[in-house]
Protein backbone atom coordinates (compact mmCIF):
# COMPACT_ATOMS: atom_id res chain seq x y z
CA UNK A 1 56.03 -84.62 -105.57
CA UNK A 2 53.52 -87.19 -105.74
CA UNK A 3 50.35 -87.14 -103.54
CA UNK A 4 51.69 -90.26 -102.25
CA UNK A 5 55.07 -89.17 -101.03
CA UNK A 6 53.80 -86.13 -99.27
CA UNK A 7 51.13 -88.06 -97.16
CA UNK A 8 54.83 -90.17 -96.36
CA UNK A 9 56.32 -86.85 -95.88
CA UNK A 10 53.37 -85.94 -93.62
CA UNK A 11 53.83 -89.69 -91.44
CA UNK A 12 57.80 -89.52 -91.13
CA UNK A 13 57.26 -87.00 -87.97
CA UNK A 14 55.58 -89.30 -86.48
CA UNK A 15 57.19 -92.13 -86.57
CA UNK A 16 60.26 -90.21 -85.72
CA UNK A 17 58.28 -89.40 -82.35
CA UNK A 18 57.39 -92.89 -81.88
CA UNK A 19 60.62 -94.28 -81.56
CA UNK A 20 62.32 -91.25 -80.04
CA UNK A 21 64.73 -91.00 -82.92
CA UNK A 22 66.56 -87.89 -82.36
CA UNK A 23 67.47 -86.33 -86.09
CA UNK A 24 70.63 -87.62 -86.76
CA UNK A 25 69.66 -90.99 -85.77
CA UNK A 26 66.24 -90.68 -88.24
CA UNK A 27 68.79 -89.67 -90.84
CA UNK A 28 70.70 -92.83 -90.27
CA UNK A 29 67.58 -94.84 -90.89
CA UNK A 30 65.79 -93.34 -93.57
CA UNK A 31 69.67 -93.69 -95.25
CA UNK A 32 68.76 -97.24 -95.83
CA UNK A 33 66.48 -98.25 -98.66
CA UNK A 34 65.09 -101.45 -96.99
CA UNK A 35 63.68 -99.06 -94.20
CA UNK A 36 62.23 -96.86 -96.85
CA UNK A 37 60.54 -99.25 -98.49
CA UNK A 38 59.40 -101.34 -95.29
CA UNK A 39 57.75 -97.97 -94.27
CA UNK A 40 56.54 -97.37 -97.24
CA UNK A 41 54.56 -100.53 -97.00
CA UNK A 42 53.45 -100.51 -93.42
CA UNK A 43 49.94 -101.03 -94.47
CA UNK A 44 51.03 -104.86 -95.40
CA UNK A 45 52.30 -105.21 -92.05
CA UNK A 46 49.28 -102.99 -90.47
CA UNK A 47 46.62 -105.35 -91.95
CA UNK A 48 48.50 -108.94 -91.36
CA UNK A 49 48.48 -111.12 -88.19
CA UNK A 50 51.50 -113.89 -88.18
CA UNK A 51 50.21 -117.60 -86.91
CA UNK A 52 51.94 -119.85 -85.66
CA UNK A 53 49.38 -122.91 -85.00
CA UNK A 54 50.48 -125.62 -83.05
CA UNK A 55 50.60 -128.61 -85.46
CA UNK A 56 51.90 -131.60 -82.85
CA UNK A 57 52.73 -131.50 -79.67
CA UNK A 58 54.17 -134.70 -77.20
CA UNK A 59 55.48 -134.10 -73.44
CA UNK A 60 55.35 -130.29 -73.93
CA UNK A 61 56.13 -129.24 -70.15
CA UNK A 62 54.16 -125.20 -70.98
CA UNK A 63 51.05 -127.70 -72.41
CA UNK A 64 51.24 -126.67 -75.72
CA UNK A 65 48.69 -128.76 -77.49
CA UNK A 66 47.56 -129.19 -80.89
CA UNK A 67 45.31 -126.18 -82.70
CA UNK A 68 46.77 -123.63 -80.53
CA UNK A 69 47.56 -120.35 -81.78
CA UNK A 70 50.64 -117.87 -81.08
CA UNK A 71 49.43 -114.91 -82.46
CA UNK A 72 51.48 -111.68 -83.80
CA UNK A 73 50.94 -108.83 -85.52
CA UNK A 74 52.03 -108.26 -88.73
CA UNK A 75 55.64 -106.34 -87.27
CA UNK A 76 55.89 -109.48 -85.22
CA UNK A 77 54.59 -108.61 -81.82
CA UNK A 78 52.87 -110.86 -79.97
CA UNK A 79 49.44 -110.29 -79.37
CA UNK A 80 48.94 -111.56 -75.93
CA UNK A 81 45.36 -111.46 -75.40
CA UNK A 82 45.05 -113.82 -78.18
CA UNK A 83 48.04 -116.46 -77.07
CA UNK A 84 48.41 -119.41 -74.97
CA UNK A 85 49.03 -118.25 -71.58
CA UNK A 86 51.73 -120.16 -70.95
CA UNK A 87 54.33 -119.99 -74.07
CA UNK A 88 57.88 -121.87 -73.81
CA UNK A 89 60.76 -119.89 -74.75
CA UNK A 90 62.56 -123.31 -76.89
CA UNK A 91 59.07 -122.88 -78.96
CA UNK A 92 59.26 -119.04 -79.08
CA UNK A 93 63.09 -119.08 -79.91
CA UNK A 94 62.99 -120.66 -83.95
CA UNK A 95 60.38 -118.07 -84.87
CA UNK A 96 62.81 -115.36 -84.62
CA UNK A 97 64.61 -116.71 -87.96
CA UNK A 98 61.29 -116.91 -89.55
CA UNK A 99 59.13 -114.05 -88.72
CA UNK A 100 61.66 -111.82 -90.52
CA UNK A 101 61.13 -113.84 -93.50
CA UNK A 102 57.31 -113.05 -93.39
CA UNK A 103 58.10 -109.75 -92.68
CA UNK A 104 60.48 -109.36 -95.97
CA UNK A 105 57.29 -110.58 -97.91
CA UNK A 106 55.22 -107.48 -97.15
CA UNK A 107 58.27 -105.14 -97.73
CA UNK A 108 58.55 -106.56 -101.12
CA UNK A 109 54.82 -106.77 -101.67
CA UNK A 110 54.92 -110.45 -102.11
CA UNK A 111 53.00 -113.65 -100.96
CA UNK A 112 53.63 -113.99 -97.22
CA UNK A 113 52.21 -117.66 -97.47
CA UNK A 114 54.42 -118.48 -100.54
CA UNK A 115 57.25 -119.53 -98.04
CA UNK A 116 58.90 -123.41 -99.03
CA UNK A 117 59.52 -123.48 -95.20
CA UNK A 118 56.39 -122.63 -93.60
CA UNK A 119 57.12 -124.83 -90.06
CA UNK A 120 59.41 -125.01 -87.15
CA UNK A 121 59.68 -126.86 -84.11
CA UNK A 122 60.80 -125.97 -80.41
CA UNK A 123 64.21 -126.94 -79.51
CA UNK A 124 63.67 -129.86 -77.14
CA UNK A 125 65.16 -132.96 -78.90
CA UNK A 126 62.14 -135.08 -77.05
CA UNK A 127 62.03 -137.54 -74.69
CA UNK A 128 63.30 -140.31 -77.11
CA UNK A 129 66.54 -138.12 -77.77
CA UNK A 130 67.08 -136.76 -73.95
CA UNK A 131 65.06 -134.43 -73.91
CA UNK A 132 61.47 -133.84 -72.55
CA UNK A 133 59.22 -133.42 -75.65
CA UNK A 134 58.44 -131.38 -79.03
CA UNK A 135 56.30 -129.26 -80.28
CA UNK A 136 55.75 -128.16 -84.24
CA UNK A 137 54.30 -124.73 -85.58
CA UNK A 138 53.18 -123.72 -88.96
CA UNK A 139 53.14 -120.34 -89.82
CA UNK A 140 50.61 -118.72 -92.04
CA UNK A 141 49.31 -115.20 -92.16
CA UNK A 142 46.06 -113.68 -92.05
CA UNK A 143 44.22 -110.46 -93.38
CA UNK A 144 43.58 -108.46 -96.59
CA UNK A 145 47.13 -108.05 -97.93
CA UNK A 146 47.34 -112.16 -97.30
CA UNK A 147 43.79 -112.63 -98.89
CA UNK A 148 44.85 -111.12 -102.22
CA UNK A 149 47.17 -113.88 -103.16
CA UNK A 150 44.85 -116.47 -102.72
């Protein structure tokens, strides 16, 4: 056994405790290679913060404006000492199809900036289309495991 896979052996415990698997259910999980692996790499996800800056923003009813930041750690939580205080859920809504994305980049130990579709907008249509207005994030990542692709 490598020195590697018994620290993991050692951490498995733990994380079992932390989200009060019971042992048939950490069985279930630690079935599935994806899990494996995304564990396996936590420290990608332990040393990355997920951006979403505000890029434009017209008739945004929260006040998103332009240079804000919605800012997650690398599993995707929201850090919200270090967010708008106000955030609108038709912004947060489109980053749940591409956090995941991000996410699959540190699994696989790949570039989590690399993505062709780095941006998303909130789900108001704007005031020209019925709606009220619109608001455009691009995402980005930040920290050592981002830094070494650069």
């Amino acid at each position: 056994m490598s020195e590697k896979t018994m620290d993991m052996e050692k951490f498995w415990p733990k994380f079992q405790k932390k989200l009060g698997y019971n042992d048939e259910e950490m069985k279930i999980f630690r079935s599935t290679p994806q899990y494996e692996d995304m564990v396996k790499n936590s420290f990608n996800f332990m040393e990355s913060r997920i951006i979403a800056e505000v890029i434009e923003a017209r008739g945004c009813m929260a006040g998103h404006k332009v240079g804000q930041k919605i800012v997650m750690d690398g599993n995707g939580h929201l850090l919200r000492d270090e967010c708008p205080e106000k955030m609108c859920i038709l912004l947060l809504g489109p980053l749940m199809s591409v956090v995941p994305i991000i996410m699959q980049t540190f699994k696989d130990n790949t570039d989590p900036n690399g993505s062709i579709f780095p941006m998303v907008r909130c789900t108001d249509v704007g005031v020209e289309n019925g709606g009220w207005g619109t608001v455009r994030l691009k995402l980005y990542t930040e920290g050592p495991y981002a830094d070494k692709f650069k």
